[in-house]
C-alpha atoms as a PDB file:
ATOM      1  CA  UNK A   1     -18.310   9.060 -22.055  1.00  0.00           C
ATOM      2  CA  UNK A   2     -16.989   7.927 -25.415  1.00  0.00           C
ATOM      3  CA  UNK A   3     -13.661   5.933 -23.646  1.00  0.00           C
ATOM      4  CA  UNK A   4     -16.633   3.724 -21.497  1.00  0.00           C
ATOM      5  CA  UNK A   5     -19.506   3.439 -23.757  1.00  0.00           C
ATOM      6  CA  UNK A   6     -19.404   0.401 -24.838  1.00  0.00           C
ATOM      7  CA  UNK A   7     -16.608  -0.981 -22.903  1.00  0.00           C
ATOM      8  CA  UNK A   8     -16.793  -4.451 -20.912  1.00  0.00           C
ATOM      9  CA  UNK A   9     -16.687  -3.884 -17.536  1.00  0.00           C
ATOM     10  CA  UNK A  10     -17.395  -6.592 -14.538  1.00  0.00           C
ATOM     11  CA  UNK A  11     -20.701  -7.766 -13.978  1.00  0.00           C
ATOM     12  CA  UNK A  12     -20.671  -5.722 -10.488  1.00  0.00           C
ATOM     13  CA  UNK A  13     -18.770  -2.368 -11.858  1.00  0.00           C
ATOM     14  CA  UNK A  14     -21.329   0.449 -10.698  1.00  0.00           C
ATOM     15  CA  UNK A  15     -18.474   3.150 -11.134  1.00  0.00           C
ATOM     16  CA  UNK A  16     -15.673   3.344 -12.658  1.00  0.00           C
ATOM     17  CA  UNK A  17     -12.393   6.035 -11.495  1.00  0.00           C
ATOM     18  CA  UNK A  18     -10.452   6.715 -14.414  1.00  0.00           C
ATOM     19  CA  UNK A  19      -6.815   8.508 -13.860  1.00  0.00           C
ATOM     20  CA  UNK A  20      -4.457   9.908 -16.831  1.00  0.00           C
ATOM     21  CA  UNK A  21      -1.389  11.848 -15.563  1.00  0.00           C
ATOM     22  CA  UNK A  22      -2.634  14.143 -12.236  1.00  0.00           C
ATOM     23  CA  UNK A  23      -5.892  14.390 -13.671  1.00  0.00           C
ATOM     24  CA  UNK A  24      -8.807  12.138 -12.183  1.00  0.00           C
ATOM     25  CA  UNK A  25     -12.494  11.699 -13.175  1.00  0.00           C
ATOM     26  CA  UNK A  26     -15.453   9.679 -11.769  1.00  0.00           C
ATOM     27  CA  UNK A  27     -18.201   8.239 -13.740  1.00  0.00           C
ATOM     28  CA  UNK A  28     -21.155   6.087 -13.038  1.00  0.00           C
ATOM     29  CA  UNK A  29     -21.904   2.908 -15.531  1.00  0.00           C
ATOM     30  CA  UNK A  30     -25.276   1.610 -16.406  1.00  0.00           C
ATOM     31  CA  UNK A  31     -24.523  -2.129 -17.868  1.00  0.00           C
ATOM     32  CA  UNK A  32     -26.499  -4.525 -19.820  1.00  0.00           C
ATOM     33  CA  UNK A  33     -28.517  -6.911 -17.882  1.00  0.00           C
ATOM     34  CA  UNK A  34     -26.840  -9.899 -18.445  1.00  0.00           C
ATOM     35  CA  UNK A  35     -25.729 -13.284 -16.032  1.00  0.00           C
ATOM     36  CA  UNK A  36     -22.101 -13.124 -18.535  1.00  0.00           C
ATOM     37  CA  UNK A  37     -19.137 -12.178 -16.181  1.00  0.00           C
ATOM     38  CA  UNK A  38     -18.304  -9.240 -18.352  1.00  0.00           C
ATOM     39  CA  UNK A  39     -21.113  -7.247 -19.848  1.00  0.00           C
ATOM     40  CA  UNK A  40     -21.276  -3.930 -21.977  1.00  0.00           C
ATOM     41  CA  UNK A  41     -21.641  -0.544 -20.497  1.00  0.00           C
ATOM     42  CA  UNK A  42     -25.093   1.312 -22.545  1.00  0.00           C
ATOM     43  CA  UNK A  43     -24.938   4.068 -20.337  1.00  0.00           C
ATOM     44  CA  UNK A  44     -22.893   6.627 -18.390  1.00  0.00           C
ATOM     45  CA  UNK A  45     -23.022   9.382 -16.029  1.00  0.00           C
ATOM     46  CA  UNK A  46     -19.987  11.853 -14.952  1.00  0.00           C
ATOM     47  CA  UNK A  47     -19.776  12.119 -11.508  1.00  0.00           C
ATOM     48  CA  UNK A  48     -17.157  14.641 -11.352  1.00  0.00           C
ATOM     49  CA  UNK A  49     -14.112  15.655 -13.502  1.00  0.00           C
ATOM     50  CA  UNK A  50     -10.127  16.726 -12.299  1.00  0.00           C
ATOM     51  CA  UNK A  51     -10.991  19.703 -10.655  1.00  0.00           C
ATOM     52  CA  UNK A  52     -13.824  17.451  -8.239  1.00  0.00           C
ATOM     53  CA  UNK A  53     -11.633  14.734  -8.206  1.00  0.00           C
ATOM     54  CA  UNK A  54      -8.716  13.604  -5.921  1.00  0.00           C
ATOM     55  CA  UNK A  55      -6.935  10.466  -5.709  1.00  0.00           C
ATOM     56  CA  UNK A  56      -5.358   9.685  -2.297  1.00  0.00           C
ATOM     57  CA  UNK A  57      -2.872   7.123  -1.933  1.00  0.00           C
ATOM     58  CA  UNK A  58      -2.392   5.768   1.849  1.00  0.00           C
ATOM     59  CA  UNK A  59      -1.718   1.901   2.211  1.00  0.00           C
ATOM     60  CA  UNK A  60      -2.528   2.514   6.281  1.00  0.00           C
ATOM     61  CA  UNK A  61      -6.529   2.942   4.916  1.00  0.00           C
ATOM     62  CA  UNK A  62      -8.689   0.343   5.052  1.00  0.00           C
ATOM     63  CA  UNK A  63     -11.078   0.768   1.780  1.00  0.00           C
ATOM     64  CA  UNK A  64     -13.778  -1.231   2.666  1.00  0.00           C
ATOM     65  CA  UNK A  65     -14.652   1.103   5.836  1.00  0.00           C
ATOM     66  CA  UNK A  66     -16.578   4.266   5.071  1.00  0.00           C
ATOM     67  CA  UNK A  67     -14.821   5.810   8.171  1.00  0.00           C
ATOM     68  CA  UNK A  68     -11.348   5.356   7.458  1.00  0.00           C
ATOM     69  CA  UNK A  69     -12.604   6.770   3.719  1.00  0.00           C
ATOM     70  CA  UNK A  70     -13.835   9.729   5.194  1.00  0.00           C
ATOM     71  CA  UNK A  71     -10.649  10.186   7.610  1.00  0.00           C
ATOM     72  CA  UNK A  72      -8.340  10.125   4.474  1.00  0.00           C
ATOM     73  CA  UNK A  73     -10.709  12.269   2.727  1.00  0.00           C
ATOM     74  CA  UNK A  74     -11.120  14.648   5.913  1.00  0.00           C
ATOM     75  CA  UNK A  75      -6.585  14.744   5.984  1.00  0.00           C
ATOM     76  CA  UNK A  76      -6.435  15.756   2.407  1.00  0.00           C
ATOM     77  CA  UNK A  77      -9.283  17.761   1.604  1.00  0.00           C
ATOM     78  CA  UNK A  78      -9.110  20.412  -1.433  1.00  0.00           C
ATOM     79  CA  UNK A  79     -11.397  23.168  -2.126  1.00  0.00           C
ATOM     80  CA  UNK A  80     -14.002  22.479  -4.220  1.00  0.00           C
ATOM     81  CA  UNK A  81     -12.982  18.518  -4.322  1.00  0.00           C
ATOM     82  CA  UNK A  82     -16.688  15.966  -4.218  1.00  0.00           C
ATOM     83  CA  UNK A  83     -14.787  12.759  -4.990  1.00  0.00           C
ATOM     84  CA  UNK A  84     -12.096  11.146  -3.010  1.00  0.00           C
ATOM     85  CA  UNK A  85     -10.333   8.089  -5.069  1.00  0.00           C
ATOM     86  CA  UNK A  86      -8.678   6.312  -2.451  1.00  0.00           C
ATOM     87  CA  UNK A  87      -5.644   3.851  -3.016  1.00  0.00           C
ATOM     88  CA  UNK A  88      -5.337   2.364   0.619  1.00  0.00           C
ATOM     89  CA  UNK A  89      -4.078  -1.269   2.110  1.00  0.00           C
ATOM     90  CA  UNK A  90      -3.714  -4.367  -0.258  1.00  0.00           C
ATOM     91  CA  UNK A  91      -4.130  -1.510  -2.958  1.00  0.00           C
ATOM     92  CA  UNK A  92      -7.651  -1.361  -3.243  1.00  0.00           C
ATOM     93  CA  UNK A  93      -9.673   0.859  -4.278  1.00  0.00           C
ATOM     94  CA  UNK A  94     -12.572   2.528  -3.263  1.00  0.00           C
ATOM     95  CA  UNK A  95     -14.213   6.046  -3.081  1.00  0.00           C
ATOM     96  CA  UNK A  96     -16.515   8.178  -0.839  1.00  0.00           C
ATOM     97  CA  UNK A  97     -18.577  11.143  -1.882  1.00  0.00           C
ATOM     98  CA  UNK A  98     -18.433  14.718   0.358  1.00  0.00           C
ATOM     99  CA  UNK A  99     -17.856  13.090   3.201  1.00  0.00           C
ATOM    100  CA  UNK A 100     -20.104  13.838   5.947  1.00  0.00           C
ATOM    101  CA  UNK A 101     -19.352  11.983   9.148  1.00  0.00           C
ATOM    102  CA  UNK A 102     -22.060  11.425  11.744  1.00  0.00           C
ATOM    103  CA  UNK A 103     -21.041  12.830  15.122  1.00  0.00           C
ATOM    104  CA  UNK A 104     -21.634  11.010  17.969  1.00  0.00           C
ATOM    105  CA  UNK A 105     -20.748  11.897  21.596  1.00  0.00           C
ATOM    106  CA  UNK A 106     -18.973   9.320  24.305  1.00  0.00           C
ATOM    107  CA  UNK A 107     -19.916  10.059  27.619  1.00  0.00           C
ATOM    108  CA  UNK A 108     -17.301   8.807  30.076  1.00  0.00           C
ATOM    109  CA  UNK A 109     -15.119   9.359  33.302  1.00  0.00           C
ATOM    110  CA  UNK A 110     -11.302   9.627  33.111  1.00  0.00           C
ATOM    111  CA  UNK A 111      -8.932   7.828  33.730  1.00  0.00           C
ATOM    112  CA  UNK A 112      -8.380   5.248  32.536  1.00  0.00           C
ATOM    113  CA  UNK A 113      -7.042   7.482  29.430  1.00  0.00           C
ATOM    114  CA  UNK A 114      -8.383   6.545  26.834  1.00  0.00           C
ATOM    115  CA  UNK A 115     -11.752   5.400  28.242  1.00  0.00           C
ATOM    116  CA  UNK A 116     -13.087   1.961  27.607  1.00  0.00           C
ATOM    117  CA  UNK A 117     -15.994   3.027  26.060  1.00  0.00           C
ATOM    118  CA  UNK A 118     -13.906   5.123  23.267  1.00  0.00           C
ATOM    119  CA  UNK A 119     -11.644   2.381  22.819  1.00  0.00           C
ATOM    120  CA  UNK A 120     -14.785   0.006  22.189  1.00  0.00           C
ATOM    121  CA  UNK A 121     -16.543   2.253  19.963  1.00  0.00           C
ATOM    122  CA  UNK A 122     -12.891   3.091  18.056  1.00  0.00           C
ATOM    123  CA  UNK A 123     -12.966  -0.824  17.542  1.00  0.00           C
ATOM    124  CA  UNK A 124     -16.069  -1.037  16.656  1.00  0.00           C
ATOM    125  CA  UNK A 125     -16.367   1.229  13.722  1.00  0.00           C
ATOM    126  CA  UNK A 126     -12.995   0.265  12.438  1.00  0.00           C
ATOM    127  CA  UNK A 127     -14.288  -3.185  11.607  1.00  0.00           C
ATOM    128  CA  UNK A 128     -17.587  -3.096  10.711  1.00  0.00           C
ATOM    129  CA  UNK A 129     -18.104  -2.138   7.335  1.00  0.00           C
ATOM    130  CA  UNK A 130     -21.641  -1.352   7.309  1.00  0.00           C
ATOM    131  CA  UNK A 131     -21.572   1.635   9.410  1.00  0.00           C
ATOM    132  CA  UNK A 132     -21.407   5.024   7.725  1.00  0.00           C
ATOM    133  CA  UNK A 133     -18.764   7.562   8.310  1.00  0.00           C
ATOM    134  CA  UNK A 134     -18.915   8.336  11.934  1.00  0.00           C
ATOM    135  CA  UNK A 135     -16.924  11.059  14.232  1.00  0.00           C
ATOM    136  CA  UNK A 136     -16.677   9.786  17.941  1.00  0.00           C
ATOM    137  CA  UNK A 137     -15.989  12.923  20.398  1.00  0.00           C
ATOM    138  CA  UNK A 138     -15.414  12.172  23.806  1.00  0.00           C
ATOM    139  CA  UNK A 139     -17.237  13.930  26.407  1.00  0.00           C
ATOM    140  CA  UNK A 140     -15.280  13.427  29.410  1.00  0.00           C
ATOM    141  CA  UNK A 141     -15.275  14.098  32.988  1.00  0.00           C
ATOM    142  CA  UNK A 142     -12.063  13.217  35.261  1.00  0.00           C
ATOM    143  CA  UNK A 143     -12.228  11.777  39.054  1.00  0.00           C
ATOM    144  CA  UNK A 144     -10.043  14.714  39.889  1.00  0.00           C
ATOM    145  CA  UNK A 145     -12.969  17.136  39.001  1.00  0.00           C
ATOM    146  CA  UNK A 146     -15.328  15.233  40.777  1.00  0.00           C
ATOM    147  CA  UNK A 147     -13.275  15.134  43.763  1.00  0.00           C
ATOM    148  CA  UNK A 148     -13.622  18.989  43.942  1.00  0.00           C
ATOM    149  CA  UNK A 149     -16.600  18.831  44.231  1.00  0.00           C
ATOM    150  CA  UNK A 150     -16.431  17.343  47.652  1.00  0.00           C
ATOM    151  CA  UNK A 151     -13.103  18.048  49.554  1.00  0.00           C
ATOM    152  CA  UNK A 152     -11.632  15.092  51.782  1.00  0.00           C
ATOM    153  CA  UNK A 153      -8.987  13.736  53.071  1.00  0.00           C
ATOM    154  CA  UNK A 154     -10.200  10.104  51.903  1.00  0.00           C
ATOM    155  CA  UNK A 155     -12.277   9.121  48.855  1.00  0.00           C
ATOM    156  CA  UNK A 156     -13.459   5.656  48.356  1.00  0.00           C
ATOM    157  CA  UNK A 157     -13.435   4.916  44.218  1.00  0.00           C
ATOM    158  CA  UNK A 158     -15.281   1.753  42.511  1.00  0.00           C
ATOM    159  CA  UNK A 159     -12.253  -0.085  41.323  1.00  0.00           C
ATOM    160  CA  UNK A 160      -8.018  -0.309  40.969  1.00  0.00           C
ATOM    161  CA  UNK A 161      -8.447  -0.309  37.441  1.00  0.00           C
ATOM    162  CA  UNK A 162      -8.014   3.514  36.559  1.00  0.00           C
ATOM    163  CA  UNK A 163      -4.662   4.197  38.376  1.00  0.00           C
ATOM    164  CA  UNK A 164      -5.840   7.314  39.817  1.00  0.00           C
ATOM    165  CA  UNK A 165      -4.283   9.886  42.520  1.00  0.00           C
ATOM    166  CA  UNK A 166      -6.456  11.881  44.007  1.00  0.00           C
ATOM    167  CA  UNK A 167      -5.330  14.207  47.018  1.00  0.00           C
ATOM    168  CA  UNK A 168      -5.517  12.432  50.568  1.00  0.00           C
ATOM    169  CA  UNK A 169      -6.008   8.583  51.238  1.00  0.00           C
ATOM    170  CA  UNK A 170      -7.594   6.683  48.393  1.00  0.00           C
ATOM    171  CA  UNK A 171      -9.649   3.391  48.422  1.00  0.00           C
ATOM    172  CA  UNK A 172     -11.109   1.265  46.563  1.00  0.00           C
ATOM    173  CA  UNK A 173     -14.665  -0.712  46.876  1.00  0.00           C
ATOM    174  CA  UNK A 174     -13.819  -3.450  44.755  1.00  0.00           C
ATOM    175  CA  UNK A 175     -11.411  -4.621  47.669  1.00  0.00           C
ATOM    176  CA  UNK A 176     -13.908  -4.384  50.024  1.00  0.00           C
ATOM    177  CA  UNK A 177     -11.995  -2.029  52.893  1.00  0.00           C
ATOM    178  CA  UNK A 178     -11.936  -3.964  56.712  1.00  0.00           C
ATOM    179  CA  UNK A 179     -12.846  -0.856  58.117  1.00  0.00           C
ATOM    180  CA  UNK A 180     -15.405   2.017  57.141  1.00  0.00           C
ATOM    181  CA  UNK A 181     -13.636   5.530  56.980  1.00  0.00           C
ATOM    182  CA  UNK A 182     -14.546   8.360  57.214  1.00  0.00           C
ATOM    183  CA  UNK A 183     -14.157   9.069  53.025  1.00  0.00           C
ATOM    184  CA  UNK A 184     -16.188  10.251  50.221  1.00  0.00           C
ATOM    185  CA  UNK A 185     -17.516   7.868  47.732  1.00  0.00           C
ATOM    186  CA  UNK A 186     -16.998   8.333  44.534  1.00  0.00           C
ATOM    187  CA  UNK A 187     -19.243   6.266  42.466  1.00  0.00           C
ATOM    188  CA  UNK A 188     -22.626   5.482  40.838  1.00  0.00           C
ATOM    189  CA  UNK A 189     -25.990   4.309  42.128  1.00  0.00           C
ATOM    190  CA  UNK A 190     -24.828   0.694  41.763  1.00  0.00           C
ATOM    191  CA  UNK A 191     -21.318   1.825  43.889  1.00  0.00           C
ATOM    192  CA  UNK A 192     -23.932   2.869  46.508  1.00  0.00           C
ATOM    193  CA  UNK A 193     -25.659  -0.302  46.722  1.00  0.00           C
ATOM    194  CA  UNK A 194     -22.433  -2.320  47.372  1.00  0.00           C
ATOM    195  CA  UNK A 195     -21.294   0.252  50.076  1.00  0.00           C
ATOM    196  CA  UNK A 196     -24.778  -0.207  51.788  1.00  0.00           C
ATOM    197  CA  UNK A 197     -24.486  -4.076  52.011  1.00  0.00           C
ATOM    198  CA  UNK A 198     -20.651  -3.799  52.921  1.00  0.00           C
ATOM    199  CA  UNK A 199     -20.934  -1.363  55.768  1.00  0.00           C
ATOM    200  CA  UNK A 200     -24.689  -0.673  56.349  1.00  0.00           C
ATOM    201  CA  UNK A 201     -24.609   2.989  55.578  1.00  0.00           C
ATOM    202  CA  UNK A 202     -24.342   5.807  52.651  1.00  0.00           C
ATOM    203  CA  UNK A 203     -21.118   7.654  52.940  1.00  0.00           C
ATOM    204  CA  UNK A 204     -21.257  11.616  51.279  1.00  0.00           C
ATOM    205  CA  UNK A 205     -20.981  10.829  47.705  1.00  0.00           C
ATOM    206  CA  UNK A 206     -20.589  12.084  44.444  1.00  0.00           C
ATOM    207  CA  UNK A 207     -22.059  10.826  41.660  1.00  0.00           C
ATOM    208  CA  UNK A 208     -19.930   9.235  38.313  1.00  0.00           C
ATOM    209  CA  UNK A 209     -22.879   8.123  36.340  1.00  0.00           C
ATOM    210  CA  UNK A 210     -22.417   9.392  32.425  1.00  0.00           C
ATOM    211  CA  UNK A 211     -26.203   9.110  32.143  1.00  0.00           C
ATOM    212  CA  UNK A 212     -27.114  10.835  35.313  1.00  0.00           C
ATOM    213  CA  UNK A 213     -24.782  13.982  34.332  1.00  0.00           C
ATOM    214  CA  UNK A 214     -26.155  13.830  30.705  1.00  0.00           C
ATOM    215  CA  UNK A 215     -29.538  14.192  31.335  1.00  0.00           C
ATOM    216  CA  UNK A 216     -28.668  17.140  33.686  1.00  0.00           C
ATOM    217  CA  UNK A 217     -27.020  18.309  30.762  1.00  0.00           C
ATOM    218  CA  UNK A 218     -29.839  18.337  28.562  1.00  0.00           C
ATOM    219  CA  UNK A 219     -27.591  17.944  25.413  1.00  0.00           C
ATOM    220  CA  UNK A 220     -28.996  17.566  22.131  1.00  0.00           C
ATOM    221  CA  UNK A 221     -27.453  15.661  19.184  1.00  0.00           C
ATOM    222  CA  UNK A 222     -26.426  11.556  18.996  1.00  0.00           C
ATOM    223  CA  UNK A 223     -24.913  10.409  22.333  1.00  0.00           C
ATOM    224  CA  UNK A 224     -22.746   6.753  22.864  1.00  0.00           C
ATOM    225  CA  UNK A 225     -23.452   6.199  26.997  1.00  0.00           C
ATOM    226  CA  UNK A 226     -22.397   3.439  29.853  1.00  0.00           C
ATOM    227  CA  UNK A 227     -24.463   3.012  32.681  1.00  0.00           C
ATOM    228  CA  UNK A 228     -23.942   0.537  35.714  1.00  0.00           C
ATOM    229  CA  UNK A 229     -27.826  -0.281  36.694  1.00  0.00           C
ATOM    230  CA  UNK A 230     -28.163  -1.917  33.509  1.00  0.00           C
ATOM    231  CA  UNK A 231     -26.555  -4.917  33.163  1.00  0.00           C
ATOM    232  CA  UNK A 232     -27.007  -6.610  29.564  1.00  0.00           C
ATOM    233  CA  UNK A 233     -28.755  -5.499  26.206  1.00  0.00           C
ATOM    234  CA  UNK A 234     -29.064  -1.650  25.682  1.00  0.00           C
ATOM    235  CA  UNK A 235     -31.133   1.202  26.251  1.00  0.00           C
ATOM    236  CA  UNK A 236     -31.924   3.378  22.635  1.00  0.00           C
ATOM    237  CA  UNK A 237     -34.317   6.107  22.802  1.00  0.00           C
ATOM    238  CA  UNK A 238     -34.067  10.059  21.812  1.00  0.00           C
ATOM    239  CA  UNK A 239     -30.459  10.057  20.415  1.00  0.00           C
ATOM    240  CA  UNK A 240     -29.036   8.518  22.944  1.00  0.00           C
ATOM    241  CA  UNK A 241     -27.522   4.996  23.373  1.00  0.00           C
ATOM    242  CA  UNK A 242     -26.774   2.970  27.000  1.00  0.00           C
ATOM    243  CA  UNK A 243     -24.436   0.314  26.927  1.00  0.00           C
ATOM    244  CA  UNK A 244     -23.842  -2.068  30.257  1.00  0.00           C
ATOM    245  CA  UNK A 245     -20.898  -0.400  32.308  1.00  0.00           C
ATOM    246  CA  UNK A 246     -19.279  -3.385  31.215  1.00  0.00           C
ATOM    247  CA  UNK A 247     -20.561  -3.524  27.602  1.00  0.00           C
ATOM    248  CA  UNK A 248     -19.550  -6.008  25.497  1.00  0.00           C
ATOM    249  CA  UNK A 249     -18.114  -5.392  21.641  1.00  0.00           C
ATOM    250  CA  UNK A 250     -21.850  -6.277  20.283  1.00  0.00           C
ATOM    251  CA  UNK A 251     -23.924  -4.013  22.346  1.00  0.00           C
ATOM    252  CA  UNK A 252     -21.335  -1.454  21.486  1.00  0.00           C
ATOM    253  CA  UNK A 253     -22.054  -2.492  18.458  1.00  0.00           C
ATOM    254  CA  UNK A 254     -25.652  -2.337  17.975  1.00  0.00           C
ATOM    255  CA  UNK A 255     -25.839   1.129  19.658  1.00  0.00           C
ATOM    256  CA  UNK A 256     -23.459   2.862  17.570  1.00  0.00           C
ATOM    257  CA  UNK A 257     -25.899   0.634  14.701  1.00  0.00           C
ATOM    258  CA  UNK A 258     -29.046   2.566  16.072  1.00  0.00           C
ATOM    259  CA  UNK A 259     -27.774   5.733  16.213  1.00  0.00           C
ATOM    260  CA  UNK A 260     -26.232   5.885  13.138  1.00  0.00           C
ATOM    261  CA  UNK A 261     -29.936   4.833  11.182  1.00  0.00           C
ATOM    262  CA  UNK A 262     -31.541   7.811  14.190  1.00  0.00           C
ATOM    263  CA  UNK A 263     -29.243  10.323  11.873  1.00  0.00           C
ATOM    264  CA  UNK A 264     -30.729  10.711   8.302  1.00  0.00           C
ATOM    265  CA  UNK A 265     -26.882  11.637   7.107  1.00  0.00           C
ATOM    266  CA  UNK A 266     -27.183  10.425   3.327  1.00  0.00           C
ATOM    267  CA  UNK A 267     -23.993   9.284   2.463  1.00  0.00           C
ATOM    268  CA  UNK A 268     -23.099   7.872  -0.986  1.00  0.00           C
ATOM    269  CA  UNK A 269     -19.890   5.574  -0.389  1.00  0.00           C
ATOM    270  CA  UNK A 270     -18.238   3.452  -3.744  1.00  0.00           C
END
């Protein structure tokens, strides 16, 4: 408190990290209210001393993200440690205060591995700086494991895209077979629809929708889901968040957004 008091700092400082040796402290600044670039600290408050304090040094983090922060903080974590200094990319420097990452759940089938939706959501919350700390989990359910559910010798899948095998002869609706077989479908209520106009019928199916088999679940907690019967904008009610089954980066966005303000996580990030 003596070193700062009184001290110019930059007309923005709210904190200051201080480091001598191994040792490293954290201390908030009150400054004088003043338009000059550098003003006078009149106040201070010490956050937490060497044995709350740890600085990390990793030029992979980005410092300006509050979940990379927390994911440095989460690798290193001591006993007893509040404060995480971090010295990440371009050297910056930032901290984050006992990190508490909100958990939120990605419903999705596999493969593709990773799913889309992760991916998206990974994206997401590695650029936007306004999110919190968040934790994505995947929640996954494969095409193999749905395929037990019905044993055939021919399965009829939504789309190429996934690369799957599956036991017995495999199609795929999105190349619109010449010929009905006698298979299983595969697919969602929206995979239904196209088989009905294609061929006039419903084939046995089972049913890929994430929302569908979440509900069933009745799962509590804050959940990231796709869904094929909607088709732009999203869904957000009771935890849960429905994105298009081909969701763009900004309705990912805005979902991961709303449930992040649904969980009242207080985080205090530098």
């Amino acid at each position: 408190m003596d070193y700062l008091m009184g001290r110019e700092v930059y007309r923005r400082t709210d904190y200051v990290g201080l480091v001598h040796g191994d040792e490293v402290g954290l201390a908030a600044v009150a400054r004088a209210d003043s338009d000059d670039l550098f003003v006078p600290v009149l106040d201070v408050a010490v956050w937490s001393g060497p044995d709350q304090t740890l600085l990390i040094e990793d030029p992979t983090v980005d410092c300006g993200n509050a979940t990379a922060l927390a994911g440095a903080a989460r690798r290193n974590a001591r006993p007893g440690v509040s404060a995480y200094l971090v010295k990440g990319m371009y050297e910056h420097i930032n901290f984050i205060w006992e990190p508490s990452p909100i958990r939120i759940h990605v419903t999705e089938v596999t493969p593709p591995v990773p799913p889309k939706l992760l991916t998206q959501a990974e994206h997401v919350v590695a650029f936007d700086e306004d999110l919190p700390p968040i934790e994505l989990v995947l929640d996954s359910v494969t095409f193999s494991e749905l395929a037990e559910q019905a044993p055939s010798d021919s399965y009829l899948v939504p789309c190429r895209g996934a690369n799957l095998e599956l036991p017995g002869e495999l199609s795929f609706l999105d190349t619109r077979p010449a010929s009905r077989s006698d298979w299983v479908m595969i697919g969602c209520e929206r995979s239904l629809q196209f088989h009905r106009h294609f061929y006039g019928d419903e084939p046995p199916q089972v049913d890929i929708c994430p929302k569908k088999r979440l509900d069933g679940a009745g799962s509590d907690g804050l959940w990231l889901v796709k869904c094929c019967m909607l088709e732009r904008g999203t869904e957000l009610a009771d935890g849960r968040a429905v994105v298009p089954w081909g969701a763009n980066l900004d309705e990912v966005r805005g979902a991961l957004r709303w449930l992040a303000r649904v969980d009242q996580v207080a985080v205090a990030v530098g």
